[in-house]
Protein backbone atom coordinates (compact mmCIF):
# COMPACT_ATOMS: atom_id res chain seq x y z
CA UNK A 1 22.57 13.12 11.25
CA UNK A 2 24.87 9.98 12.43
CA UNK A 3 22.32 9.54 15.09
CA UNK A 4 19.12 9.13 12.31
CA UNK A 5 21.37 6.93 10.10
CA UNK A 6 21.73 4.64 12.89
CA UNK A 7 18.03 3.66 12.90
CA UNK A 8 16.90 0.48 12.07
CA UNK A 9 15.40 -0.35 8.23
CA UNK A 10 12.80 1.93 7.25
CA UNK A 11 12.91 4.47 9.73
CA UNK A 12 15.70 6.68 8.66
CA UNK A 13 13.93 7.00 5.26
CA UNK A 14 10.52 7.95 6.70
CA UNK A 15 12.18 10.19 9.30
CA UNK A 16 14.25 12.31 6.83
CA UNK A 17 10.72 12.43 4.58
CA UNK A 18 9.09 13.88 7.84
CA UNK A 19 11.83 16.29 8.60
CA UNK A 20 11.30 17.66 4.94
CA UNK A 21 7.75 17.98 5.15
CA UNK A 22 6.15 15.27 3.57
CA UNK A 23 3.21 14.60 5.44
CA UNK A 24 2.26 10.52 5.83
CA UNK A 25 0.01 10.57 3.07
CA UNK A 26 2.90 11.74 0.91
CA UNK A 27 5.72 9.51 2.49
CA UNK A 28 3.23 6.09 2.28
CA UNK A 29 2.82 6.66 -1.32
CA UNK A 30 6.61 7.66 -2.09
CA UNK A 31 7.91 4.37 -0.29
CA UNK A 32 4.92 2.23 -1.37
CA UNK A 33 4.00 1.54 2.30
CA UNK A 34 0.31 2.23 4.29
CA UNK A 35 -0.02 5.45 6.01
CA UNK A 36 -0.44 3.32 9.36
CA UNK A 37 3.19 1.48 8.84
CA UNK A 38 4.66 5.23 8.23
CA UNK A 39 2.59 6.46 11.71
CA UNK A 40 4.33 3.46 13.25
CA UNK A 41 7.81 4.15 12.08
CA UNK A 42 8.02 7.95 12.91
CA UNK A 43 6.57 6.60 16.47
CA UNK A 44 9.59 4.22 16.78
CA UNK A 45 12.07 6.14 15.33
CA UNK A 46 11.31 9.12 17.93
CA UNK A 47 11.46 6.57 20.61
CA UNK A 48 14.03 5.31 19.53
CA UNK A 49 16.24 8.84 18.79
CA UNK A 50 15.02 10.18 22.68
CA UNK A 51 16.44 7.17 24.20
CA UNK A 52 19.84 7.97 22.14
CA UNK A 53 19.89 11.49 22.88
CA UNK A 54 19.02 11.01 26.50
CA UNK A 55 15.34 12.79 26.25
CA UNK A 56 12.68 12.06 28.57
CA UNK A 57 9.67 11.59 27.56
CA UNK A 58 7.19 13.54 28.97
CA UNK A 59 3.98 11.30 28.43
CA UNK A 60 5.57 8.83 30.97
CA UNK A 61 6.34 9.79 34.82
CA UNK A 62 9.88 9.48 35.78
């Protein structure tokens, strides 16, 4: 939990949503932001949490 409080503005909010099940619709509407600006949040905020945690992603060769 210290880890997701130590992302940056929104994110936190709109990760916790996630992690509770709210889909994007849902969290966009709750927040009073666009579904694309919650799709780009999660996005940064998982970025963001790998890099922290030391996960590789596995999109990107090594």
């Amino acid at each position: 939990m210290h880890t997701l409080l130590q992302l940056p503005f929104k994110q936190p909010s709109v990760m916790a949503r996630h992690l509770d099940g709210f889909s994007t619709a849902e969290i966009a509407e709750s927040m009073g932001l666009e579904q694309a600006a919650v799709l780009q949040n999660l996005s940064r905020a998982r970025r963001t949490l790998k890099q922290q945690l030391g996960i590789a992603d596995r999109r990107r060769p090594q």
